[in-house]
C-alpha atoms as a PDB file:
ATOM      1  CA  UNK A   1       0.000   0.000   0.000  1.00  0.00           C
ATOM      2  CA  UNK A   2       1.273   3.097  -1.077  1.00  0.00           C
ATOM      3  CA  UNK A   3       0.004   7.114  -1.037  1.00  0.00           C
ATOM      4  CA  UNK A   4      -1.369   8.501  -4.165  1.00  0.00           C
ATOM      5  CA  UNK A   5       0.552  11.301  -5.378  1.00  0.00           C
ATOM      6  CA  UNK A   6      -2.640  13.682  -4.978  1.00  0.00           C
ATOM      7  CA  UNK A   7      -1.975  13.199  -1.485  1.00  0.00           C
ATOM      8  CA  UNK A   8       1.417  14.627  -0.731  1.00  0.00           C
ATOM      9  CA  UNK A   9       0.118  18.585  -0.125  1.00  0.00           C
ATOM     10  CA  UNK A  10      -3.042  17.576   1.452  1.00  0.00           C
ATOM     11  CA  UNK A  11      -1.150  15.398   3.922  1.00  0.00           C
ATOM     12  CA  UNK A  12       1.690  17.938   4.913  1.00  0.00           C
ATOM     13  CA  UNK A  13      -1.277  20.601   5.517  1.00  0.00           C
ATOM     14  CA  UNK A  14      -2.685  18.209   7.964  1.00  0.00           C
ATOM     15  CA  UNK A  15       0.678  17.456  10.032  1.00  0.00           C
ATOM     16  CA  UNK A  16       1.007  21.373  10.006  1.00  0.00           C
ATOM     17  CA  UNK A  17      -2.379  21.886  11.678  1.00  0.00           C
ATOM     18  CA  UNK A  18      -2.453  18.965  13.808  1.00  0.00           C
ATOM     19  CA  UNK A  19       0.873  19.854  15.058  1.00  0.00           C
ATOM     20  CA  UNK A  20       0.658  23.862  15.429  1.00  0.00           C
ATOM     21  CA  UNK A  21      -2.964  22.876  16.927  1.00  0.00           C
ATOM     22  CA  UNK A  22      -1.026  20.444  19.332  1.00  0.00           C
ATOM     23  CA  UNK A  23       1.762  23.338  20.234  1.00  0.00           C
ATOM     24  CA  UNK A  24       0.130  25.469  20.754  1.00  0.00           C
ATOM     25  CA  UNK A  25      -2.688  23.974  23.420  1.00  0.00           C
ATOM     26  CA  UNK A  26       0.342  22.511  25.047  1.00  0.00           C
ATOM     27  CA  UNK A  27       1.918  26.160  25.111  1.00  0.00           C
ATOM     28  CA  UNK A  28      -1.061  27.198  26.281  1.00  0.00           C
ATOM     29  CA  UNK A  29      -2.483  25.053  28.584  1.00  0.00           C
ATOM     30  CA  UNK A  30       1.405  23.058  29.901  1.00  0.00           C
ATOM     31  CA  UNK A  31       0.826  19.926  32.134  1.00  0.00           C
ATOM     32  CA  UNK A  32      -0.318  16.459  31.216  1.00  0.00           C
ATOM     33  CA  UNK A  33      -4.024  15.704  31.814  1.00  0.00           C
ATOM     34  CA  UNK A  34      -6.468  13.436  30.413  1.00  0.00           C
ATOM     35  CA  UNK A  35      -7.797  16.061  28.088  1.00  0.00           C
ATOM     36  CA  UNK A  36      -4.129  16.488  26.705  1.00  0.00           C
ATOM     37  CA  UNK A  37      -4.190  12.777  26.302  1.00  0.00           C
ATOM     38  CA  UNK A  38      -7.160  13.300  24.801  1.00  0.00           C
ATOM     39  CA  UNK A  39      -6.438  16.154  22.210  1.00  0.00           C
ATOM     40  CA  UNK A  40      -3.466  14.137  21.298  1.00  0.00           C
ATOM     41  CA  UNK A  41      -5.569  10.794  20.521  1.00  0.00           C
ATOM     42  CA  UNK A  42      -8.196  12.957  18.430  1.00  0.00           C
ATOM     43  CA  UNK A  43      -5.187  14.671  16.694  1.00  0.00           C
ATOM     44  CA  UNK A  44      -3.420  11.647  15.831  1.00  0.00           C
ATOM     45  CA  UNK A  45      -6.712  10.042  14.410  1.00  0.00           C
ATOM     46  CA  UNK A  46      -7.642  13.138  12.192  1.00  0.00           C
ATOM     47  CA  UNK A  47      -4.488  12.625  10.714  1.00  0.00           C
ATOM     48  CA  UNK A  48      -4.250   8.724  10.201  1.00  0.00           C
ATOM     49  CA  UNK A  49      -7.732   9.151   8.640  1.00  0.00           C
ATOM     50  CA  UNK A  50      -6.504  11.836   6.173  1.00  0.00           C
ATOM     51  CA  UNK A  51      -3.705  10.045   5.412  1.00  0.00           C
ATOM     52  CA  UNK A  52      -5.692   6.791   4.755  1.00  0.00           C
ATOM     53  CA  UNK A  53      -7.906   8.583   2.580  1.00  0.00           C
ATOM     54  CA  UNK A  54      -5.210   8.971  -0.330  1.00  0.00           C
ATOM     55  CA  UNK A  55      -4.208   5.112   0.152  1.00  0.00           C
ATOM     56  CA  UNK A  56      -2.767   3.678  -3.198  1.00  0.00           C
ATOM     57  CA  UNK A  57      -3.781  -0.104  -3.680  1.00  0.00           C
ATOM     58  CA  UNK A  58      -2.105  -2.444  -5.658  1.00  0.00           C
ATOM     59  CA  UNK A  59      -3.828  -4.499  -7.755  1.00  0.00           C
ATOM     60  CA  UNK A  60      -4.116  -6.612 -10.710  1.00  0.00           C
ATOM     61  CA  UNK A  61      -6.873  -5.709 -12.979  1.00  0.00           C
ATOM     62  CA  UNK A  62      -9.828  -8.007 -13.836  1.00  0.00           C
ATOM     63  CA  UNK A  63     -11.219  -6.833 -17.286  1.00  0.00           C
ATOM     64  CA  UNK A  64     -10.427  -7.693 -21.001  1.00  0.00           C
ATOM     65  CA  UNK A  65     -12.109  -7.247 -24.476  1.00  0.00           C
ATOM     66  CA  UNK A  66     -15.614  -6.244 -24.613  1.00  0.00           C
ATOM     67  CA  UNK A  67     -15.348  -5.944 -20.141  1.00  0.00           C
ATOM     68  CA  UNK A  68     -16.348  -3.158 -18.783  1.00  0.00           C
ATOM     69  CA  UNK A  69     -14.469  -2.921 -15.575  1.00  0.00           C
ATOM     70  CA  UNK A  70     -15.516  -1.305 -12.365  1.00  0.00           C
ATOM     71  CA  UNK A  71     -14.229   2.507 -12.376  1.00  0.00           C
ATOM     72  CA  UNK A  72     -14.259   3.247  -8.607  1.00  0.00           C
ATOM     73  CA  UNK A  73     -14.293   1.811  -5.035  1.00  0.00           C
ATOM     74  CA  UNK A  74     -17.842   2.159  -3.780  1.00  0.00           C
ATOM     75  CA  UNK A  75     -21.504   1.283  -3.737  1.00  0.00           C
ATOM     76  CA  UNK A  76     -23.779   0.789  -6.392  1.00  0.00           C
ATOM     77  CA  UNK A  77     -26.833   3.910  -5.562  1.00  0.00           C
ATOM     78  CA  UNK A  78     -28.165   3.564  -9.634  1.00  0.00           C
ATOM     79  CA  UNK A  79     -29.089   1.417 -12.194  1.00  0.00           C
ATOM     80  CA  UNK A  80     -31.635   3.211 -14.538  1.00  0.00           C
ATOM     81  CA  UNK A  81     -32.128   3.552 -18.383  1.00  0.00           C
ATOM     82  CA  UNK A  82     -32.036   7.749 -18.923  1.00  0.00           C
ATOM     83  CA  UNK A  83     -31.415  10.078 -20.938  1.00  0.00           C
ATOM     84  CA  UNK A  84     -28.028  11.848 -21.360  1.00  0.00           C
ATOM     85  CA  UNK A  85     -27.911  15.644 -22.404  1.00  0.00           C
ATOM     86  CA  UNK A  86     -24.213  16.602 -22.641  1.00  0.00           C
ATOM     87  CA  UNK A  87     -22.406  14.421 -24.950  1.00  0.00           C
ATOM     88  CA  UNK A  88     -24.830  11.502 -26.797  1.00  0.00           C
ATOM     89  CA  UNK A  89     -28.453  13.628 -26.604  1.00  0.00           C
ATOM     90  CA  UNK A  90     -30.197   9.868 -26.221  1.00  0.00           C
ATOM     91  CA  UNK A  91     -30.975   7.231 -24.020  1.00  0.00           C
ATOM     92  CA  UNK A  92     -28.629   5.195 -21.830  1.00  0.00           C
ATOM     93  CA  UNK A  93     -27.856   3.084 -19.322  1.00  0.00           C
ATOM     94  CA  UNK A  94     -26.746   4.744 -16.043  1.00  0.00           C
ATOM     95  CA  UNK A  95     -24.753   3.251 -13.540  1.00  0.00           C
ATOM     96  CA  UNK A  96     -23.532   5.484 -10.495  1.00  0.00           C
ATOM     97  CA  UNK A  97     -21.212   4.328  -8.138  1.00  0.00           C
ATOM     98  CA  UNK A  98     -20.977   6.261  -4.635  1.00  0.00           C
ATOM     99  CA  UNK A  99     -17.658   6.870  -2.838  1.00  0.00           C
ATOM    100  CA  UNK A 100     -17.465   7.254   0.872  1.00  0.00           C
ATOM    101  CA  UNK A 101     -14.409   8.665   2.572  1.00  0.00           C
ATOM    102  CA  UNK A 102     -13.949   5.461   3.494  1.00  0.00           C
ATOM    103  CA  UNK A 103     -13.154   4.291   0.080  1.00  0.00           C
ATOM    104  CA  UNK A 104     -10.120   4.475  -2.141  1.00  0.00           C
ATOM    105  CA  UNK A 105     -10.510   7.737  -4.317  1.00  0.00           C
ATOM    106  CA  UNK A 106      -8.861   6.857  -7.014  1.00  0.00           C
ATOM    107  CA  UNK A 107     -10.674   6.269 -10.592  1.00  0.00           C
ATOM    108  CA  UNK A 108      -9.881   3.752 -13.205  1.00  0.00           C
ATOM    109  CA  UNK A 109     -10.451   3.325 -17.007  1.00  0.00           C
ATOM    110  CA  UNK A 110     -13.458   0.543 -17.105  1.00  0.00           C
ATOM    111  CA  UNK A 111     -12.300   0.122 -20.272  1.00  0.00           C
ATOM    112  CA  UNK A 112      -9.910   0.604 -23.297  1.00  0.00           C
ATOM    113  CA  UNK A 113      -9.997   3.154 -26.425  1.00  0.00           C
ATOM    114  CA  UNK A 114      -9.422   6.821 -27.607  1.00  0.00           C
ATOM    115  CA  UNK A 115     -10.316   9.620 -25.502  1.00  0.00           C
ATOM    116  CA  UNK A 116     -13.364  11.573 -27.570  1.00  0.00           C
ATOM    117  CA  UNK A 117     -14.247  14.006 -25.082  1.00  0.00           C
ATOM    118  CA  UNK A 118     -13.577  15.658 -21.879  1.00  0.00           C
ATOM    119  CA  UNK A 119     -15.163  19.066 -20.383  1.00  0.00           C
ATOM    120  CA  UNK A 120     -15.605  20.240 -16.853  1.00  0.00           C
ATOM    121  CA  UNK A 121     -18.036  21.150 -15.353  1.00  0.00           C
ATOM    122  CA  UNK A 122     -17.910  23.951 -12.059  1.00  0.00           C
ATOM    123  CA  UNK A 123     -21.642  23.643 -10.273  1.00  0.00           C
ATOM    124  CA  UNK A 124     -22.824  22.984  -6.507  1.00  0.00           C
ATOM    125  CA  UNK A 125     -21.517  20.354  -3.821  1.00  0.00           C
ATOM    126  CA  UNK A 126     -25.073  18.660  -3.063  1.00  0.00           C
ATOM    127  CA  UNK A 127     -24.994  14.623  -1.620  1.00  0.00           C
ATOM    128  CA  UNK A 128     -23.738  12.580  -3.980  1.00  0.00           C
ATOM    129  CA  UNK A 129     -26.716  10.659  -3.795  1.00  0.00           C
ATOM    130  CA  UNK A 130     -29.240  13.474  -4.672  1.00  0.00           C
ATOM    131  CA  UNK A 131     -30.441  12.316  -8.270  1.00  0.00           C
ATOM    132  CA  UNK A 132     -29.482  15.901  -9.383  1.00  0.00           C
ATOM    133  CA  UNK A 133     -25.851  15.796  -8.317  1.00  0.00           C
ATOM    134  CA  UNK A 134     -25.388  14.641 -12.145  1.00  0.00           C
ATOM    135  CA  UNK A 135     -26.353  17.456 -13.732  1.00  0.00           C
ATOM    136  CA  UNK A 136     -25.692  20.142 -11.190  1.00  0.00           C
ATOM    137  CA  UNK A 137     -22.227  19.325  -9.271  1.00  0.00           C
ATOM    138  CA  UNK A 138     -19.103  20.380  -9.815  1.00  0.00           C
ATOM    139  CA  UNK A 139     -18.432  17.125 -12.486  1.00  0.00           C
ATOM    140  CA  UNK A 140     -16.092  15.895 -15.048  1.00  0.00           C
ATOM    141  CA  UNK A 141     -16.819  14.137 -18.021  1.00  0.00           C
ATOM    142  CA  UNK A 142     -14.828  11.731 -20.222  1.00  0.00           C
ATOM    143  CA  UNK A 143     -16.025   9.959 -23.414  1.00  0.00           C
ATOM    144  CA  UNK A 144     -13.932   6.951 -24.288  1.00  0.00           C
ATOM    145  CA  UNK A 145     -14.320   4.878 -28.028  1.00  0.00           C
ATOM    146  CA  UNK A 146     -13.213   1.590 -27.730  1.00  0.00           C
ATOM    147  CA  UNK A 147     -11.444  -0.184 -30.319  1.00  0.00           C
ATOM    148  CA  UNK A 148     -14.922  -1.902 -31.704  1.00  0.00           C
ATOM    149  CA  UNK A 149     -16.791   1.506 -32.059  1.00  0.00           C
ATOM    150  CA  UNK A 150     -18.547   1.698 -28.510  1.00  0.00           C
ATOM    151  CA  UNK A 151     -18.710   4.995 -26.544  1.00  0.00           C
ATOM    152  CA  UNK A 152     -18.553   5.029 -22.977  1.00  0.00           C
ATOM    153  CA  UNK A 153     -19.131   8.094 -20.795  1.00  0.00           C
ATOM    154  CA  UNK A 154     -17.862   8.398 -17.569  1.00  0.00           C
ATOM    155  CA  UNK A 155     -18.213  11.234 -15.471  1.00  0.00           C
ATOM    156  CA  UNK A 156     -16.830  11.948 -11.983  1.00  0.00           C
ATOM    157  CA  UNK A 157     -18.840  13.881  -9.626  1.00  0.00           C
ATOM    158  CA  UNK A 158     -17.627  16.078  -6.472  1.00  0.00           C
ATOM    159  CA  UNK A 159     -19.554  15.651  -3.491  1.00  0.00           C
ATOM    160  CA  UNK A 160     -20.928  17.726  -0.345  1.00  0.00           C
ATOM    161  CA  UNK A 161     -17.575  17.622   0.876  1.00  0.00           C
ATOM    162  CA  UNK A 162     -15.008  17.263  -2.740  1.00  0.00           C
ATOM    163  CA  UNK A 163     -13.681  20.499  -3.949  1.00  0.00           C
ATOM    164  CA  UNK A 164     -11.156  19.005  -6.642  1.00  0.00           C
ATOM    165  CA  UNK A 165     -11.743  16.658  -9.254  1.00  0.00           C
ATOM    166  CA  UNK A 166      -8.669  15.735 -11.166  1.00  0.00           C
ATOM    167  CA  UNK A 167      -8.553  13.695 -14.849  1.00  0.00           C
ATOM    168  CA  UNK A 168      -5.448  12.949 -16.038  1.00  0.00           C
ATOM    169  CA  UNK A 169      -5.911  11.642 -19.552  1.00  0.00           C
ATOM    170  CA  UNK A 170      -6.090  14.785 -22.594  1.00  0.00           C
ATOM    171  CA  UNK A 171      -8.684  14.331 -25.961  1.00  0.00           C
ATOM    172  CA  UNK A 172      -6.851  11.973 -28.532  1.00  0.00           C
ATOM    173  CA  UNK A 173      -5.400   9.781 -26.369  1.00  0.00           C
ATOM    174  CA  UNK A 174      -5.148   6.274 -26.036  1.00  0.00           C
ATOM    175  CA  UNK A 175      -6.001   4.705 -22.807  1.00  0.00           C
ATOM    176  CA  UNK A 176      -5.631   1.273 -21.169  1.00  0.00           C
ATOM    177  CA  UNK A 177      -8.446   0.069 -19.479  1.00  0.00           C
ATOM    178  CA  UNK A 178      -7.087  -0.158 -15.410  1.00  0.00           C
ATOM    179  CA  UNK A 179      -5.260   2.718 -15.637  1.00  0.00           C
ATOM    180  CA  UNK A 180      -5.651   5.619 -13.789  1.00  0.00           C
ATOM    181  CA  UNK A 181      -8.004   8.357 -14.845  1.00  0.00           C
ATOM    182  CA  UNK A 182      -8.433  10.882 -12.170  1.00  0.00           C
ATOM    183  CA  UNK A 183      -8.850  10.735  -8.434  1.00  0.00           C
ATOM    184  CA  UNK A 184     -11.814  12.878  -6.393  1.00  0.00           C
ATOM    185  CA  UNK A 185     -11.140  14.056  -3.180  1.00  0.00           C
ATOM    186  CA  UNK A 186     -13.317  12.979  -0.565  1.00  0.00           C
ATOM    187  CA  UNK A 187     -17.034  12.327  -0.458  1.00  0.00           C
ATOM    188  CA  UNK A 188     -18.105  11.957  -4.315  1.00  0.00           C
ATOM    189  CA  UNK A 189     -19.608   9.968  -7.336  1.00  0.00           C
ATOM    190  CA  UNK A 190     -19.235   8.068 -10.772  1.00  0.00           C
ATOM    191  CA  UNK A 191     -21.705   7.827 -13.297  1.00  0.00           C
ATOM    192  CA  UNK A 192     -21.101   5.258 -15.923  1.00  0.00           C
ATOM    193  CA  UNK A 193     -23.509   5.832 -19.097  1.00  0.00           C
ATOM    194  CA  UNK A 194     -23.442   2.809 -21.208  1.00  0.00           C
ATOM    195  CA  UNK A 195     -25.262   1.564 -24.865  1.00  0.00           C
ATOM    196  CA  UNK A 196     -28.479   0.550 -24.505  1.00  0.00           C
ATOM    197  CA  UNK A 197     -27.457  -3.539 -25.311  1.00  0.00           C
ATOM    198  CA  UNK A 198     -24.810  -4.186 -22.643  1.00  0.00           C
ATOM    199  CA  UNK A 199     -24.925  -6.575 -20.496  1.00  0.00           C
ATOM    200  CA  UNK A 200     -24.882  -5.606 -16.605  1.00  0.00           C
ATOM    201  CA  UNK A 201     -23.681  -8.054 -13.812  1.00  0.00           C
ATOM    202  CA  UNK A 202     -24.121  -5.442 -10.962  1.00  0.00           C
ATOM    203  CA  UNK A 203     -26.865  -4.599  -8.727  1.00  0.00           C
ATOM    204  CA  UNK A 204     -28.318  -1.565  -6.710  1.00  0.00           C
ATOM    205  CA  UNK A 205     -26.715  -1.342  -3.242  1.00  0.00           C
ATOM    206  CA  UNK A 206     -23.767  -4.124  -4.212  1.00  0.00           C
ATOM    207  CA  UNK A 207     -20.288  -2.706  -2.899  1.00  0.00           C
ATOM    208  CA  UNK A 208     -17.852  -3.295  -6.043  1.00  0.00           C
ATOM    209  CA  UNK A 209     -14.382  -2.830  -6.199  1.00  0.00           C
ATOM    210  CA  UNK A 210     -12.471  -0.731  -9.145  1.00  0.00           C
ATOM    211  CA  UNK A 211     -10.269  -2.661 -11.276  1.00  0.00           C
ATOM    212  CA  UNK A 212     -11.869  -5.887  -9.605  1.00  0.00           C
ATOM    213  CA  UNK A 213     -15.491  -6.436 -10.267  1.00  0.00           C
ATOM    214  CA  UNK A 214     -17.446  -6.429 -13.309  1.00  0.00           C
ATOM    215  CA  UNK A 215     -19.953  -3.910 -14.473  1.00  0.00           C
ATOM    216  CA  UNK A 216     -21.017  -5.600 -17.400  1.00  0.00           C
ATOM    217  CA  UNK A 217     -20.061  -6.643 -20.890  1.00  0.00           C
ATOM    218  CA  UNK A 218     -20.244  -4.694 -24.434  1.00  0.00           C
ATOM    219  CA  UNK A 219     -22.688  -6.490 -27.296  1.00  0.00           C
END
């Protein structure tokens, strides 16, 4: 286990506060009680926690041709045919995937092609599970073409609590599917919008793992 490089800043602000926090209660309030003890234990935690939130897994990708593998650590919160505005104007199939901070933040490619599309999108920081959070949040979308012609959207979705959604991958380029595509920080969501014809092996309220479990399979 390793920490994502998306980390680095976010964890040195957090030993700076916890530590200038710690100083200077100590500083101000010298002796050793059980509320030291205390504010030291709640310190420590806030900063494990933060810390653990930009874990780095390792791990060996379950996908292939025609897979479509599972973008994000999470819980399935939607599986609905709808239609998409942005990108493909028609109807598709929508899975979303909710991220807790408890999860790995990280996203993944589900699958392998040529980057179409990408545009971001500033908005509000509703729940991640409010239905409207896909239209209205701060969000990033990515269109991928795979090598037989399909076009998958995915778009990544900031939270009540995200602020920063990264994407790494630029229009025109080719992608491997279990590679890295962005990473949102804390609370947040992915939307997968799919054809019409594949075939899911997921269901509402499943936890899936990215890189590991199976969305479903291109026709």
């Amino acid at each position: 286990m390793s920490i994502h490089k998306e980390g680095y800043t976010t964890i040195f602000i957090a030993f700076l506060f916890v530590a200038v926090v710690l100083l200077t209660f100590n500083h101000i309030f010298p002796g050793q009680t059980w509320f030291h003890a205390g504010l030291y234990a709640i310190g420590l935690w806030f900063f494990i926690m933060i810390v653990r939130f930009f874990r780095s897994p390792k791990r060996e990708l379950n996908g292939g041709e025609n897979i479509i593998s599972c973008p994000a650590d999470g819980k399935i919160v939607v599986i609905e045919k709808t239609h998409e505005p942005e990108y493909f104007k028609d109807d598709r199939i929508q899975v979303s995937i909710f991220m807790s901070a408890r999860n790995v933040h990280i996203n993944w490619f589900p699958v392998s092609g040529m980057i179409k599309y990408y545009y971001y999108h500033p908005g509000l920081h509703m729940i991640a599970f409010n239905p409207k959070a896909s239209l209205e949040n701060e969000r990033a979308t990515t269109v991928i073409r795979t090598p037989g012609g399909k076009e998958i959207l995915v778009r990544q979705i900031a939270g009540a609590v995200a602020r920063r959604i990264v994407t790494y991958p630029k229009v025109g380029s080719p992608e491997e599917q279990g590679d890295e595509l962005g990473f949102i920080k804390f609370g947040s969501r992915v939307d997968l919008l799919l054809p019409l014809d594949t075939k899911l092996g997921i269901s509402v309220n499943e936890l899936v793992t990215g890189k590991q479990t199976i969305i479903g399979q291109l026709s």
